[in-house]
C-alpha atoms as a PDB file:
ATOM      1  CA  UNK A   1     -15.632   0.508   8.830  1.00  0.00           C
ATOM      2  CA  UNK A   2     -12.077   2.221   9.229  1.00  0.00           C
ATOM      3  CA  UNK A   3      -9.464  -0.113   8.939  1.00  0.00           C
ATOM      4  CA  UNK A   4      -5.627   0.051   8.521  1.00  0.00           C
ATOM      5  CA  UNK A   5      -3.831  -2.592   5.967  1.00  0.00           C
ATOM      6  CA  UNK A   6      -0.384  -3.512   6.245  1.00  0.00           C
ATOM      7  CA  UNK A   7       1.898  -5.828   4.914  1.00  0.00           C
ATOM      8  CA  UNK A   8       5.004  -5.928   3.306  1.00  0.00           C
ATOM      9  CA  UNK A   9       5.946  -4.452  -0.649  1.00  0.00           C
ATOM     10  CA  UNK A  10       3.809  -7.124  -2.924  1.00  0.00           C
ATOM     11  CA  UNK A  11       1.726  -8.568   0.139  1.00  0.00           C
ATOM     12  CA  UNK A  12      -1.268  -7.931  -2.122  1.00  0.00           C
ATOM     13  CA  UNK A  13      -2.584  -5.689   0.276  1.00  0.00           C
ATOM     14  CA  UNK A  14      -3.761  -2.868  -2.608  1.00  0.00           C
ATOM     15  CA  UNK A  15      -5.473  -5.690  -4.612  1.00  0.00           C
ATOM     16  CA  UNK A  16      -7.579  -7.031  -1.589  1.00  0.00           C
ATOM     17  CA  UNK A  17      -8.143  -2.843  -0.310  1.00  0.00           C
ATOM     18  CA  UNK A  18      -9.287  -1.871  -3.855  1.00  0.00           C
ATOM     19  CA  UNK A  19     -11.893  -4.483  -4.057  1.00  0.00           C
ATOM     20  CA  UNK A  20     -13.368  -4.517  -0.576  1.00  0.00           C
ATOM     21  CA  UNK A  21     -13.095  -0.417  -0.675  1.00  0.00           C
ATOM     22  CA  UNK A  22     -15.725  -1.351  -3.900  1.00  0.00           C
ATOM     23  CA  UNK A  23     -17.746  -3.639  -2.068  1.00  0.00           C
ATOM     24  CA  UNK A  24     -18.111  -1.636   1.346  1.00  0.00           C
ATOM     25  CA  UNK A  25     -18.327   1.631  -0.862  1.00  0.00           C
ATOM     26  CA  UNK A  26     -15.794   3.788   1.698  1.00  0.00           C
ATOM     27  CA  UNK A  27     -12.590   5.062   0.004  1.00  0.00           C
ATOM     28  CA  UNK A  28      -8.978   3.305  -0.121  1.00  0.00           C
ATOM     29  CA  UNK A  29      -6.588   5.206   0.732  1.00  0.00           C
ATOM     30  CA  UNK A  30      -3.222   4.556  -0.340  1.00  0.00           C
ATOM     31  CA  UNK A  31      -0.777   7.671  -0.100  1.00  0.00           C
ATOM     32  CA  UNK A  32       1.029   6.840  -3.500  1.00  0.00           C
ATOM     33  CA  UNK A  33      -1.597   7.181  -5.278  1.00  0.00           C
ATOM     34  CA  UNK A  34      -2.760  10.338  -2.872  1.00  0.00           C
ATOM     35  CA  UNK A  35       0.705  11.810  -3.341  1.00  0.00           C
ATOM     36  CA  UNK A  36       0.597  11.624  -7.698  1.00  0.00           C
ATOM     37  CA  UNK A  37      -3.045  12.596  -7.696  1.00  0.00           C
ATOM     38  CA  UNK A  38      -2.128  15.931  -5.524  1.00  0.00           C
ATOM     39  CA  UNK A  39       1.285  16.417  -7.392  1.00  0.00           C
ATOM     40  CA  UNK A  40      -0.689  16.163 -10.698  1.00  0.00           C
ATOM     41  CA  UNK A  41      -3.901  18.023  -9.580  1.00  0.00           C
ATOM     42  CA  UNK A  42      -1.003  20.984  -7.783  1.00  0.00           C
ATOM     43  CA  UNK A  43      -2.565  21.252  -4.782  1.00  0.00           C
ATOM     44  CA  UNK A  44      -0.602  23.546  -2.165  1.00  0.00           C
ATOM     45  CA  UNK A  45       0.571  20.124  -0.557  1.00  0.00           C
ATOM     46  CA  UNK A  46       1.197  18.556  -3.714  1.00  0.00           C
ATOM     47  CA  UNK A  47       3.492  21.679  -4.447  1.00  0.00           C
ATOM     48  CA  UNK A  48       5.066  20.547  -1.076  1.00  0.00           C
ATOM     49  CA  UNK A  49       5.293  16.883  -1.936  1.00  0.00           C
ATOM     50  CA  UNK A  50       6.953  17.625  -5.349  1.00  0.00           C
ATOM     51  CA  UNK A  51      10.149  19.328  -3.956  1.00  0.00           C
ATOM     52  CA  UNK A  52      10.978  16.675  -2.056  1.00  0.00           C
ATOM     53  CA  UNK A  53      10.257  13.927  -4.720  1.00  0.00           C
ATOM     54  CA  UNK A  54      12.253  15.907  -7.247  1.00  0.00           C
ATOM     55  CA  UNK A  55      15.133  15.618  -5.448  1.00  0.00           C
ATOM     56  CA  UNK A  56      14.686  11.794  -4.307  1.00  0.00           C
ATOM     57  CA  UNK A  57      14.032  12.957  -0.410  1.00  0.00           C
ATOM     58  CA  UNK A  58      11.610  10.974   1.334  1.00  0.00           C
ATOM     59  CA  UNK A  59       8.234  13.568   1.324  1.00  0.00           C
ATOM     60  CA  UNK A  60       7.790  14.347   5.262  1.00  0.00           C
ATOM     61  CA  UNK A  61       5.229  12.778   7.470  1.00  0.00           C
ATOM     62  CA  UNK A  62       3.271  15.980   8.068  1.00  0.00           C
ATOM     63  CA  UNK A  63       2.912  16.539   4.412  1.00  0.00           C
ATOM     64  CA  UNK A  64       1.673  12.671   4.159  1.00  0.00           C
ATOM     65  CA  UNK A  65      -0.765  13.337   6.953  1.00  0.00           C
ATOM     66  CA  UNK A  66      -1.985  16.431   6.096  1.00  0.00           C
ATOM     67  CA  UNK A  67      -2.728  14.482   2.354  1.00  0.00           C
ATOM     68  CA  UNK A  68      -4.896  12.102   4.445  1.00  0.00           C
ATOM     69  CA  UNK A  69      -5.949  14.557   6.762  1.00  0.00           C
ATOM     70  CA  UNK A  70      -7.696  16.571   3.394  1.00  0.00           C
ATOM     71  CA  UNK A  71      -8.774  12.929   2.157  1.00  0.00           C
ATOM     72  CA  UNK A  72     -10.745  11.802   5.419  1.00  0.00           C
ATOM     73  CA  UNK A  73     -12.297  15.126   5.894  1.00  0.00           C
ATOM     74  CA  UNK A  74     -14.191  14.323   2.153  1.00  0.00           C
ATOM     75  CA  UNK A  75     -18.280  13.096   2.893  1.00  0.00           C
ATOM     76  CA  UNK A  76     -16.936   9.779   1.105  1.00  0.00           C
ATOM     77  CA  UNK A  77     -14.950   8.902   4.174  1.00  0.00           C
ATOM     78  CA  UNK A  78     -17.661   9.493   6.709  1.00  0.00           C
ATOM     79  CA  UNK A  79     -18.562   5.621   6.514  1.00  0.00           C
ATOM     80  CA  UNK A  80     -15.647   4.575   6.783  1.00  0.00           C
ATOM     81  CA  UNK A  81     -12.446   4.100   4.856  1.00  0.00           C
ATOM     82  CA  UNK A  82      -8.996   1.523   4.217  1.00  0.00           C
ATOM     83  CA  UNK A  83      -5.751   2.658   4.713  1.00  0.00           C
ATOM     84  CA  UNK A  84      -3.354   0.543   2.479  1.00  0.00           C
ATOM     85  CA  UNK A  85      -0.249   0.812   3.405  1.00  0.00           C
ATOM     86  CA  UNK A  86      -0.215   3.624   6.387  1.00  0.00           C
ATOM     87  CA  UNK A  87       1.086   3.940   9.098  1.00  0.00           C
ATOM     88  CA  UNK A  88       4.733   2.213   8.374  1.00  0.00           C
ATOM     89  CA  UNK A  89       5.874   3.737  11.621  1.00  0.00           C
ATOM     90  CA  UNK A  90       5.666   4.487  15.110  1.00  0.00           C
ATOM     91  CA  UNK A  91       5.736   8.184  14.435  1.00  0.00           C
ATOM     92  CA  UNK A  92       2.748   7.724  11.955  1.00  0.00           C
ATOM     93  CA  UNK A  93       0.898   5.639  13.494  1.00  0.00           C
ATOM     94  CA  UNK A  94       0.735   8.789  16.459  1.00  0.00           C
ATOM     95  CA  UNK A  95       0.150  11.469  13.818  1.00  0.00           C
ATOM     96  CA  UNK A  96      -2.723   9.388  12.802  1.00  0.00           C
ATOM     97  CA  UNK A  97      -3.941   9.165  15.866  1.00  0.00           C
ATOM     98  CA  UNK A  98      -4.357  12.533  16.851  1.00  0.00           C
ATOM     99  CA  UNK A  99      -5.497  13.196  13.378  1.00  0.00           C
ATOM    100  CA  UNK A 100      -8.762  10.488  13.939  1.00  0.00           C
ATOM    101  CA  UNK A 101      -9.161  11.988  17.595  1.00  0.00           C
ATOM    102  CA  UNK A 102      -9.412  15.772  15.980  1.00  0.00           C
ATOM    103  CA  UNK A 103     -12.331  13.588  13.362  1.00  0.00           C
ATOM    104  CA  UNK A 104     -13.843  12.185  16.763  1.00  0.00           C
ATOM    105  CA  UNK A 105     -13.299   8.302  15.168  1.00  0.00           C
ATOM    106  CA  UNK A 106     -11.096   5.754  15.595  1.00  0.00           C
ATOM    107  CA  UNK A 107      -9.647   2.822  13.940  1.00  0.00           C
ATOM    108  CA  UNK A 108     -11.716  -0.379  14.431  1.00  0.00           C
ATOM    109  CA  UNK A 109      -9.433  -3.133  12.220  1.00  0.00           C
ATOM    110  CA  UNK A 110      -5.406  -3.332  11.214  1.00  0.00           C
ATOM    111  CA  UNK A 111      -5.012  -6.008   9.057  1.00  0.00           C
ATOM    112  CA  UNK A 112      -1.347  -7.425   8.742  1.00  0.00           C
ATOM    113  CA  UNK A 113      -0.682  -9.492   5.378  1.00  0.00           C
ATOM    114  CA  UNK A 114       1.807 -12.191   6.219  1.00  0.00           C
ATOM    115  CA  UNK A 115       3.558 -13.309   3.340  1.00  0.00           C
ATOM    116  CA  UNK A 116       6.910 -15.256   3.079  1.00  0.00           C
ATOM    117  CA  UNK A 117      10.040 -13.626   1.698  1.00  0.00           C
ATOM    118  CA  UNK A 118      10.551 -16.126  -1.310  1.00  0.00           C
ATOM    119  CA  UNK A 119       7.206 -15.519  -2.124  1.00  0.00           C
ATOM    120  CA  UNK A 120       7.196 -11.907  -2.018  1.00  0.00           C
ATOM    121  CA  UNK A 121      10.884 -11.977  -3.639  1.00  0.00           C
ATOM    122  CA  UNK A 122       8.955 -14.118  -6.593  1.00  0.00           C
ATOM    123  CA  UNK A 123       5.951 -11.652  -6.703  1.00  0.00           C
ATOM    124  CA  UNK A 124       8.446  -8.512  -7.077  1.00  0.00           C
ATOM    125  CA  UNK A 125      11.406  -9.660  -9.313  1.00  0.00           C
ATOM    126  CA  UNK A 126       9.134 -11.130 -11.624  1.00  0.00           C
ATOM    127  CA  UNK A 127       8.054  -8.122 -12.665  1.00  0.00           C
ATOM    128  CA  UNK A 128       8.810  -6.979 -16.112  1.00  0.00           C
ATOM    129  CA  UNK A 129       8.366  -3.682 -17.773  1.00  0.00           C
ATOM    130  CA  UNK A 130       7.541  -1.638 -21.162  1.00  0.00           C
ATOM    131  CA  UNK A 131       9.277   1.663 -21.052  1.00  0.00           C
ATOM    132  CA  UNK A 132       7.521   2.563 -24.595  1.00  0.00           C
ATOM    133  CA  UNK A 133       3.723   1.752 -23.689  1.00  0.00           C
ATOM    134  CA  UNK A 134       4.448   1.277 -19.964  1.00  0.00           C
ATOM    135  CA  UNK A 135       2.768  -2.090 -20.217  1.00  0.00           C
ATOM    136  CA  UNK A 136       3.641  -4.248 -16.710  1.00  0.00           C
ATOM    137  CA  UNK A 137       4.182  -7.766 -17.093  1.00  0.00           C
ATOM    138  CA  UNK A 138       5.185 -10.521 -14.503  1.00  0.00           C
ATOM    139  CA  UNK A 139       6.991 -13.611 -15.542  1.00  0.00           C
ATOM    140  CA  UNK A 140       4.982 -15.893 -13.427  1.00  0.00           C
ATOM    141  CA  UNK A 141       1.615 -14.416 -13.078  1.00  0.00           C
ATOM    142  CA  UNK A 142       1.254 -12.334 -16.276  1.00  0.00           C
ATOM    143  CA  UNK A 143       4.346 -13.541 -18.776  1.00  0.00           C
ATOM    144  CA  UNK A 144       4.197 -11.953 -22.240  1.00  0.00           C
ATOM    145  CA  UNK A 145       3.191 -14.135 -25.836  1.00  0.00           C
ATOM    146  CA  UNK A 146       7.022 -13.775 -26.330  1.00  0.00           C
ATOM    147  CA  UNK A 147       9.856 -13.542 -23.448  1.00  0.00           C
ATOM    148  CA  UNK A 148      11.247 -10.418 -22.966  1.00  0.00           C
ATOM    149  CA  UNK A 149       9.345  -8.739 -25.692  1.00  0.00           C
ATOM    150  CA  UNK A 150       5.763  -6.510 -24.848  1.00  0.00           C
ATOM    151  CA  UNK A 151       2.539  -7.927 -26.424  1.00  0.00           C
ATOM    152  CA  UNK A 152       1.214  -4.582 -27.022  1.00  0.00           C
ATOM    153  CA  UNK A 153       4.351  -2.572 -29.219  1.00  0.00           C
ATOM    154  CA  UNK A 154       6.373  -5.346 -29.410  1.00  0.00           C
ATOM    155  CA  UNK A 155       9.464  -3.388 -27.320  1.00  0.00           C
ATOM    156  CA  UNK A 156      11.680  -5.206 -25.319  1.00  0.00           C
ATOM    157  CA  UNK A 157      10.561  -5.486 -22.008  1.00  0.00           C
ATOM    158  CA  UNK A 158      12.969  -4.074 -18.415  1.00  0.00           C
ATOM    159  CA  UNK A 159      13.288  -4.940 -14.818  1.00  0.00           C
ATOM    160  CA  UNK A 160      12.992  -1.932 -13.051  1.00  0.00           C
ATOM    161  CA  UNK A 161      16.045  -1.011 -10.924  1.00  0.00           C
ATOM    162  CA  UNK A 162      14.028  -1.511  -7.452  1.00  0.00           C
ATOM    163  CA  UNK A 163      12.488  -5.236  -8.946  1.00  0.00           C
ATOM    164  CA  UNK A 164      15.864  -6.428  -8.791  1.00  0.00           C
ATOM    165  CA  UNK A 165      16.452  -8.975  -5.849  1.00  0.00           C
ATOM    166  CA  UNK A 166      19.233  -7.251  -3.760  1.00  0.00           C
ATOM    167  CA  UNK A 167      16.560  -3.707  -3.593  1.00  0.00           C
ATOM    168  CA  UNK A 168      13.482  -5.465  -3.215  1.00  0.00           C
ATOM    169  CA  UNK A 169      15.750  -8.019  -0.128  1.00  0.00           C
ATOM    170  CA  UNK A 170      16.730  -3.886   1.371  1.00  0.00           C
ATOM    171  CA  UNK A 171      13.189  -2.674   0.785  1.00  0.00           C
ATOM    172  CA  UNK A 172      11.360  -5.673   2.891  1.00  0.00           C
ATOM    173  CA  UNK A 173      14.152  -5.507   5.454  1.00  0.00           C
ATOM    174  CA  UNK A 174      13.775  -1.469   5.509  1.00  0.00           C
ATOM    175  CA  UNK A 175      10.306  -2.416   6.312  1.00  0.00           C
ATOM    176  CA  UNK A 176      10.358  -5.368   8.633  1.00  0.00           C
ATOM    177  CA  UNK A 177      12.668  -2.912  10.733  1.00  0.00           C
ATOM    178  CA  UNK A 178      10.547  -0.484  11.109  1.00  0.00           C
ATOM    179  CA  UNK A 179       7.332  -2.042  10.909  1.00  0.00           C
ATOM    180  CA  UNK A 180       8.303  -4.924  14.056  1.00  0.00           C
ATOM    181  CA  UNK A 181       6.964  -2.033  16.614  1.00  0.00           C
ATOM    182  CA  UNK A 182       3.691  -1.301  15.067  1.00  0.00           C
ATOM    183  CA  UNK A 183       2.406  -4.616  14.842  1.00  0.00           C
ATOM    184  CA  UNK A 184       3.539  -4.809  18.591  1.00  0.00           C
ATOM    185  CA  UNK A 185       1.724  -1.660  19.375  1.00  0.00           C
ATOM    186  CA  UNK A 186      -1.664  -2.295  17.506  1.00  0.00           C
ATOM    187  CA  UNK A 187      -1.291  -6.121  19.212  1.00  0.00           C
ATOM    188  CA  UNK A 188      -0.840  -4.782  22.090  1.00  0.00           C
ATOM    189  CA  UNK A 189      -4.056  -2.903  22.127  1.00  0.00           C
ATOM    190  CA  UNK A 190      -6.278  -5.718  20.692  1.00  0.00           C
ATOM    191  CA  UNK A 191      -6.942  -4.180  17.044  1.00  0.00           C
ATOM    192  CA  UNK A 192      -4.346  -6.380  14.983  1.00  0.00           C
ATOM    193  CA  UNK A 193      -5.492  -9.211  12.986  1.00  0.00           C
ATOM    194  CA  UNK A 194      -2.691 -11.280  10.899  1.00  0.00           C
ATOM    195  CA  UNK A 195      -4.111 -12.358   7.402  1.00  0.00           C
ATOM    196  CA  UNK A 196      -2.198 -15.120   5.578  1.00  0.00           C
ATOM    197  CA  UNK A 197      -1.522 -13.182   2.409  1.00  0.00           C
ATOM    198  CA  UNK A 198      -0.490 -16.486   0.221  1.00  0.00           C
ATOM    199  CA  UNK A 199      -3.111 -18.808  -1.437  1.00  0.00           C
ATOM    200  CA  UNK A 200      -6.288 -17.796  -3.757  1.00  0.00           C
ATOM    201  CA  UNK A 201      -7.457 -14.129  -3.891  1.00  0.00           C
ATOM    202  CA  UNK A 202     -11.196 -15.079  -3.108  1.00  0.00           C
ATOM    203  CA  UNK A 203      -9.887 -16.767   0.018  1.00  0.00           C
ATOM    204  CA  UNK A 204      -7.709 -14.003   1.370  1.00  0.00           C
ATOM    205  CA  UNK A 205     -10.790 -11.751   0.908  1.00  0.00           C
ATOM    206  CA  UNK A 206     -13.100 -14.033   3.205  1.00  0.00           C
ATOM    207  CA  UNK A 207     -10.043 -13.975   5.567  1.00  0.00           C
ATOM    208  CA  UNK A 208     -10.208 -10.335   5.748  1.00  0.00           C
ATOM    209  CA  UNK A 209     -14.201 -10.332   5.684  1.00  0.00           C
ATOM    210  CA  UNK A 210     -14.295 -12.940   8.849  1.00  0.00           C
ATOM    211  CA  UNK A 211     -11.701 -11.153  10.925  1.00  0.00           C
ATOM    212  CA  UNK A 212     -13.425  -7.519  10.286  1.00  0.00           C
ATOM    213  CA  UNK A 213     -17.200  -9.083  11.381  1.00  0.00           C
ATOM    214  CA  UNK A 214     -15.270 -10.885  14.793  1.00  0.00           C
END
């Protein structure tokens, strides 16, 4: 099972990888999480990685791919694996596939979770934060015993700067521009399968489920 997810910032798309990646026992594979794991652990890539990142650059899609490259080459991955979040572009989505033609594989799923803006706007700006016990809160789906204050050390709780509605309104047009020729590419070929991303958890799963086994 190698599938791609993609969907927009808050589309739920890590919540629905992380448990199917549990049920199907093949990795997820989101590159945030690669790219702190390899900063943290030093790696020579995560070396690479952490210039960039220290001075707010974007980190380069070879060092992204090569990340992936060292992930999918791991016996985990042999039965498969989810990508959440990757490729974002049309210059990834190539690099990816000459990486998966060097592993002799190739992708047999992408997933799109379609999600309205005012819902995704209310997913992200809700979000409220402890910067003293880094608790995460969300005024809708996880609001505090008190507002504005954190359960666990009683601090008062922030928006982050990119939870605030006129970032997260850049960040999902950032991505609907650049993410508009990938879906037509992976369409194009037959692959792409669009997921409603709104309604119960459970029933977004057997969404995913059904269009993986068709």
């Amino acid at each position: 099972m190698r599938l791609v997810f993609l969907g927009p910032p808050g589309a739920g798309k890590g919540t629905q990888a992380r448990e199917l990646a549990r049920e199907w026992s093949v990795p997820q594979v989101a590159t945030g999480d690669m790219l702190r794991e390899a900063v943290t652990n030093g790696t020579p890539l995560g070396r690479e990685a952490k210039a960039f990142m220290d001075r707010g650059a974007l980190v380069p899609d070879d060092v992204i791919i090569g990340l992936i490259a060292e992930r999918l080459a791991q016996p985990d991955a042999k039965r498969g694996f989810i990508l959440d979040g990757f490729p974002r572009t049309i210059p990834q989505a190539d690099a990816l596939e000459r990486l998966l033609g060097e592993l002799g594989v190739s992708l047999d799923r992408v997933i799109y979770f379609d999600v309205a803006e005012a819902e995704l706007l209310r997913r992200l700006t809700g979000r409220r934060f402890c910067p003293a016990c880094q608790s995460t809160f969300h005024v809708v789906f996880n609001p505090p015993k008190r507002e504005n204050v954190c359960d666990r050390c009683g601090s008062t709780l922030v928006q982050r700067e990119d939870d605030r509605e006129a970032t997260v309104r850049k960040r999902l047009q950032v991505y609907a521009d650049q993410t508009a020729p990938l879906l037509d590419r992976y369409r194009k070929r037959g692959t792409l399968t669009t997921v409603a991303g709104e309604g119960k958890i459970d029933a977004i799963h057997a969404a995913i489920k059904k269009a993986v086994a068709g």
